[in-house]
N, C-alpha and C. Protein backbone atom coordinates (compact mmCIF):
# COMPACT_ATOMS: atom_id res chain seq x y z
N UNK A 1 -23.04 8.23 20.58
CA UNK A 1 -22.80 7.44 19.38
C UNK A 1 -21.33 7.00 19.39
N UNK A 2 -21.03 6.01 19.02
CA UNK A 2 -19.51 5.44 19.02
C UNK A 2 -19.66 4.25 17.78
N UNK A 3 -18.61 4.90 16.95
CA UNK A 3 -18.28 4.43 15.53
C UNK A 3 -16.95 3.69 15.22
N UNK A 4 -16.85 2.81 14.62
CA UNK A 4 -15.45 2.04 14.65
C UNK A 4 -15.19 1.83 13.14
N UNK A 5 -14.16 2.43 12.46
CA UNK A 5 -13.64 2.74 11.21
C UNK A 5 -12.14 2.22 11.51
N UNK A 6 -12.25 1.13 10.42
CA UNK A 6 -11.46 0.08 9.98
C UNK A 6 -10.70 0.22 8.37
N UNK A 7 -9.37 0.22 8.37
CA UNK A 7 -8.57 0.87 7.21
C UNK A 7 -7.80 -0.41 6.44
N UNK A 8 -8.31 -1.31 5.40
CA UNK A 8 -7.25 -2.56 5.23
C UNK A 8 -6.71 -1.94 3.94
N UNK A 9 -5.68 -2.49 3.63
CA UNK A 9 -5.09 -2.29 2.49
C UNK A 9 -4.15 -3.63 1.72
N UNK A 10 -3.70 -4.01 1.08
CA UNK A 10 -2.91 -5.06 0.58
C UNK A 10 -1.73 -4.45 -0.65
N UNK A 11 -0.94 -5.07 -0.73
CA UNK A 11 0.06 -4.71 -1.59
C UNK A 11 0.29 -6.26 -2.43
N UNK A 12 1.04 -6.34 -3.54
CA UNK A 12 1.67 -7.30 -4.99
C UNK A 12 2.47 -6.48 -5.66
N UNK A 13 3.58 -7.32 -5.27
CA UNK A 13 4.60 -7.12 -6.59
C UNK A 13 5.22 -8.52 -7.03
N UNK A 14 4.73 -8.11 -8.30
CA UNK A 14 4.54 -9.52 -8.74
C UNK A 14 6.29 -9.85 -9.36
N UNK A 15 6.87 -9.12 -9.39
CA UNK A 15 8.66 -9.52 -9.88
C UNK A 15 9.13 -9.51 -8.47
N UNK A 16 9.14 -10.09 -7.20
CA UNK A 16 8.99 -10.05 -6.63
C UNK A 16 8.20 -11.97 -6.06
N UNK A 17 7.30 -12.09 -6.39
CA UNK A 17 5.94 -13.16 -6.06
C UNK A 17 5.88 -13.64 -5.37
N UNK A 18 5.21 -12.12 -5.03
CA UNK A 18 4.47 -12.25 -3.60
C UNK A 18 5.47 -12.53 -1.71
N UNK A 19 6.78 -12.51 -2.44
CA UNK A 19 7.10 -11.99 -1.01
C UNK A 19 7.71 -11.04 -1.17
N UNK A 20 6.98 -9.50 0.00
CA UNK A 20 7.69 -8.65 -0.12
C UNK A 20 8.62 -8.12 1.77
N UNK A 21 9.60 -8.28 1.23
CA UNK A 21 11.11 -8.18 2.04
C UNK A 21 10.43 -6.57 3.01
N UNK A 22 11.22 -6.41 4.14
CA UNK A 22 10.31 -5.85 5.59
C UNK A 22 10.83 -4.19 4.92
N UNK A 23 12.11 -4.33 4.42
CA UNK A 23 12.73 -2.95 3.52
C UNK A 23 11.86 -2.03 2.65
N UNK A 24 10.97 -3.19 2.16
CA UNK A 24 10.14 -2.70 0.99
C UNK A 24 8.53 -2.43 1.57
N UNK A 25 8.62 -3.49 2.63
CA UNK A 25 7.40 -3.39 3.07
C UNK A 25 7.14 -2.17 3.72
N UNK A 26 8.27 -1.69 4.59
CA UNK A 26 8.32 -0.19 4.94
C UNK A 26 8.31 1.17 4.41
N UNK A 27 8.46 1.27 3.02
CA UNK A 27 8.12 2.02 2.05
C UNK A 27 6.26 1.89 1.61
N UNK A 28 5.90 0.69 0.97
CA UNK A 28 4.60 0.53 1.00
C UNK A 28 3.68 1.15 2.07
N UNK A 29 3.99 0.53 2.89
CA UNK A 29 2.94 0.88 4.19
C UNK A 29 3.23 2.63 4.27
N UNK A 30 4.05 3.35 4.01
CA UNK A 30 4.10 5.07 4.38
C UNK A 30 3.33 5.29 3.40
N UNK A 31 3.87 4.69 2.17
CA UNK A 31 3.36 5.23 0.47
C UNK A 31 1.55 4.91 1.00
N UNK A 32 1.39 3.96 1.18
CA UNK A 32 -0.20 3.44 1.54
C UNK A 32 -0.60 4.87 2.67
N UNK A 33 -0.23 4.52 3.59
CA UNK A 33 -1.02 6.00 4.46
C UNK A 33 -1.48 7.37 3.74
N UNK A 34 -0.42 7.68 3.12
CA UNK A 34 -0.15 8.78 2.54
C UNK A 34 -1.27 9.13 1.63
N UNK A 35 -1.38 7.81 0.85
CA UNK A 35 -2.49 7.65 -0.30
C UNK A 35 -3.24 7.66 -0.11
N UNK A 36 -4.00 7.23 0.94
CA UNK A 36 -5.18 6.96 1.56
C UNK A 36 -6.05 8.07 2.48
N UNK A 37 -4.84 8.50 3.09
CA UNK A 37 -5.41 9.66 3.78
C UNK A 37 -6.32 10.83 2.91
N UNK A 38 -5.30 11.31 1.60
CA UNK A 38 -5.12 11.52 0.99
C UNK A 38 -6.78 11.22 -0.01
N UNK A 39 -7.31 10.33 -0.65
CA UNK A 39 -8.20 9.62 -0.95
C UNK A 39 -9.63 9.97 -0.01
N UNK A 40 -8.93 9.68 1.42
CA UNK A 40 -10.52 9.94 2.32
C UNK A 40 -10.81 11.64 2.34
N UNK A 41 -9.78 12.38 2.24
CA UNK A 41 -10.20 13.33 2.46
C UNK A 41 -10.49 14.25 1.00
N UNK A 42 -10.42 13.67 -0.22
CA UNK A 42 -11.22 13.51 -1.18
C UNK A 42 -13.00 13.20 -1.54
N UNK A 43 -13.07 12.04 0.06
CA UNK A 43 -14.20 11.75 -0.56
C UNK A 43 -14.58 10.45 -0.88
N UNK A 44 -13.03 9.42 -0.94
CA UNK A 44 -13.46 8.28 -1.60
C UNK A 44 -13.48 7.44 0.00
N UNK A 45 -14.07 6.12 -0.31
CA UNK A 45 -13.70 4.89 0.56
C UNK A 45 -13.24 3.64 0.27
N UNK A 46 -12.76 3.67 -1.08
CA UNK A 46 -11.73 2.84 -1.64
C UNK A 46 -10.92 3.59 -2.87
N UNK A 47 -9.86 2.36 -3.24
CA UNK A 47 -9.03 3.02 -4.22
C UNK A 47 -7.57 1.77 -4.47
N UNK A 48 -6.98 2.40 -5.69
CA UNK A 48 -5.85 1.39 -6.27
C UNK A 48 -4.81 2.19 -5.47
N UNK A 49 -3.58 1.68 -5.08
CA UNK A 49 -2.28 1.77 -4.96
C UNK A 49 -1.66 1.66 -5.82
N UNK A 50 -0.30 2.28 -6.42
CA UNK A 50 0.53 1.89 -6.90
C UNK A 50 1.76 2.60 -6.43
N UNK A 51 2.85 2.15 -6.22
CA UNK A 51 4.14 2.75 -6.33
C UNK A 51 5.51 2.29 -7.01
N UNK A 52 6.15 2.56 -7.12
CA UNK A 52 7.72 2.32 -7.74
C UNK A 52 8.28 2.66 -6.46
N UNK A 53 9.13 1.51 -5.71
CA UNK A 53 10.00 1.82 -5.20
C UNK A 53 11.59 1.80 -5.57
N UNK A 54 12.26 2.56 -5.26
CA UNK A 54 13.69 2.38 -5.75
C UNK A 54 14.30 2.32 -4.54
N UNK A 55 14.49 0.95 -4.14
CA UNK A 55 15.44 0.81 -3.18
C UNK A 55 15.96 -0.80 -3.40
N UNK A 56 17.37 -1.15 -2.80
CA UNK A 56 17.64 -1.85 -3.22
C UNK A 56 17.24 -3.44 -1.84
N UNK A 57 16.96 -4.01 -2.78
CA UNK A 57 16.53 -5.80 -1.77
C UNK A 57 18.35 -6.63 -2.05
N UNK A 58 18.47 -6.83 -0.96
CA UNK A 58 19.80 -7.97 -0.78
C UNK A 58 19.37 -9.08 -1.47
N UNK A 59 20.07 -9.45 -2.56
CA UNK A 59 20.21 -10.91 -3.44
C UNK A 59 19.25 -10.55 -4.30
N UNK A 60 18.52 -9.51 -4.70
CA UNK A 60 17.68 -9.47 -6.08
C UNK A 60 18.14 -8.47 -6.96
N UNK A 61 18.05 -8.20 -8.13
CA UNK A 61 18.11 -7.14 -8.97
C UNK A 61 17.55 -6.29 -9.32
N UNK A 62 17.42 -5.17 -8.63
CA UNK A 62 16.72 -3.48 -8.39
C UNK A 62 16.48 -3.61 -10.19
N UNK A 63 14.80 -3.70 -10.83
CA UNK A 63 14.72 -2.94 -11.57
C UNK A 63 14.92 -1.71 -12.09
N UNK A 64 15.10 -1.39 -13.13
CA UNK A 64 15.54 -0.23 -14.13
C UNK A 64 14.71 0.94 -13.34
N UNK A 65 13.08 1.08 -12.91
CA UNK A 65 12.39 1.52 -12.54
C UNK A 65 12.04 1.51 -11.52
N UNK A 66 12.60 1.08 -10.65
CA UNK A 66 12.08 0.22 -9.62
C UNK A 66 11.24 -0.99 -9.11
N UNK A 67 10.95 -1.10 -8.15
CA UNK A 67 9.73 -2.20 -7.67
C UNK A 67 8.51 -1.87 -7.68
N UNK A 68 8.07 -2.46 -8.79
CA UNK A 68 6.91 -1.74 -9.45
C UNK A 68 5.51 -2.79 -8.58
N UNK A 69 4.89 -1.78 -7.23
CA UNK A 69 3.83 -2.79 -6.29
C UNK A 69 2.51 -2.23 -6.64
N UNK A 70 1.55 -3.13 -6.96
CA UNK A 70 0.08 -2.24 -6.86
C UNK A 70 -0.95 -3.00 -5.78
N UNK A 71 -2.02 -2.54 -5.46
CA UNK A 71 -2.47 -2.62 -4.10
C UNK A 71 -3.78 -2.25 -4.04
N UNK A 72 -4.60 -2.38 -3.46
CA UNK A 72 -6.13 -1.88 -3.00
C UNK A 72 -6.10 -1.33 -1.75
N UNK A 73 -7.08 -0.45 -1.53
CA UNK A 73 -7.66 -0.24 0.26
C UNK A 73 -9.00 0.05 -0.12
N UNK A 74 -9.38 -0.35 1.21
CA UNK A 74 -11.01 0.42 1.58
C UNK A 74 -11.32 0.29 3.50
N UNK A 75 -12.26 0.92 3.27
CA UNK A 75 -12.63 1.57 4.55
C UNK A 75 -13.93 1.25 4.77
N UNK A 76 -13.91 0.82 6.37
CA UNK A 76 -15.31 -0.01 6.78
C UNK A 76 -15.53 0.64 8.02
N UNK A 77 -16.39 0.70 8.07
CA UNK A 77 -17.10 1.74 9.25
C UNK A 77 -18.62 0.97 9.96
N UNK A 78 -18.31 0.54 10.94
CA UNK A 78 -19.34 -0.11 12.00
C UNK A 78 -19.89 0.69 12.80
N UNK A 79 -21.19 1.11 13.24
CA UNK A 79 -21.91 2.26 13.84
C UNK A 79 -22.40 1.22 15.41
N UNK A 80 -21.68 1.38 16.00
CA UNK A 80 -21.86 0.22 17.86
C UNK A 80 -22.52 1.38 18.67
């Protein structure tokens, strides 16, 4: 048997719109693994993201709270 399990995810931050800088994007994508892994081994095969990042982007103004991103994933699994 040979199975092929496929992991997408997406991120928005909308103060921000819709472009998110490679700084931030590198936080997301750990925060995303983390969550997800996290999630499957719960049980689920989808789910919301959210994080606050606090880090600072060159030429924008670091919210009070941070960069407030939310996001989806799910998981697809093909049986070949």
């Amino acid at each position: 048997m040979k199975r092929e399990i496929a992991i997408s995810y997406n991120w928005q931050c909308e103060a921000l719109e819709g472009e998110i800088p490679f700084c931030l994007a590198e936080v997301l994508e750990e925060h995303a693994y983390d969550r997800v892994f996290q999630m499957l081994k719960d049980g689920f095969t989808s789910g919301e993201l959210c994080c606050n990042a606090n880090i600072e982007i060159e030429g924008k103004n670091t919210p009070e709270d941070g960069w407030e991103c939310r996001g989806w994933w799910e998981k697809r699994e093909v049986c070949l």
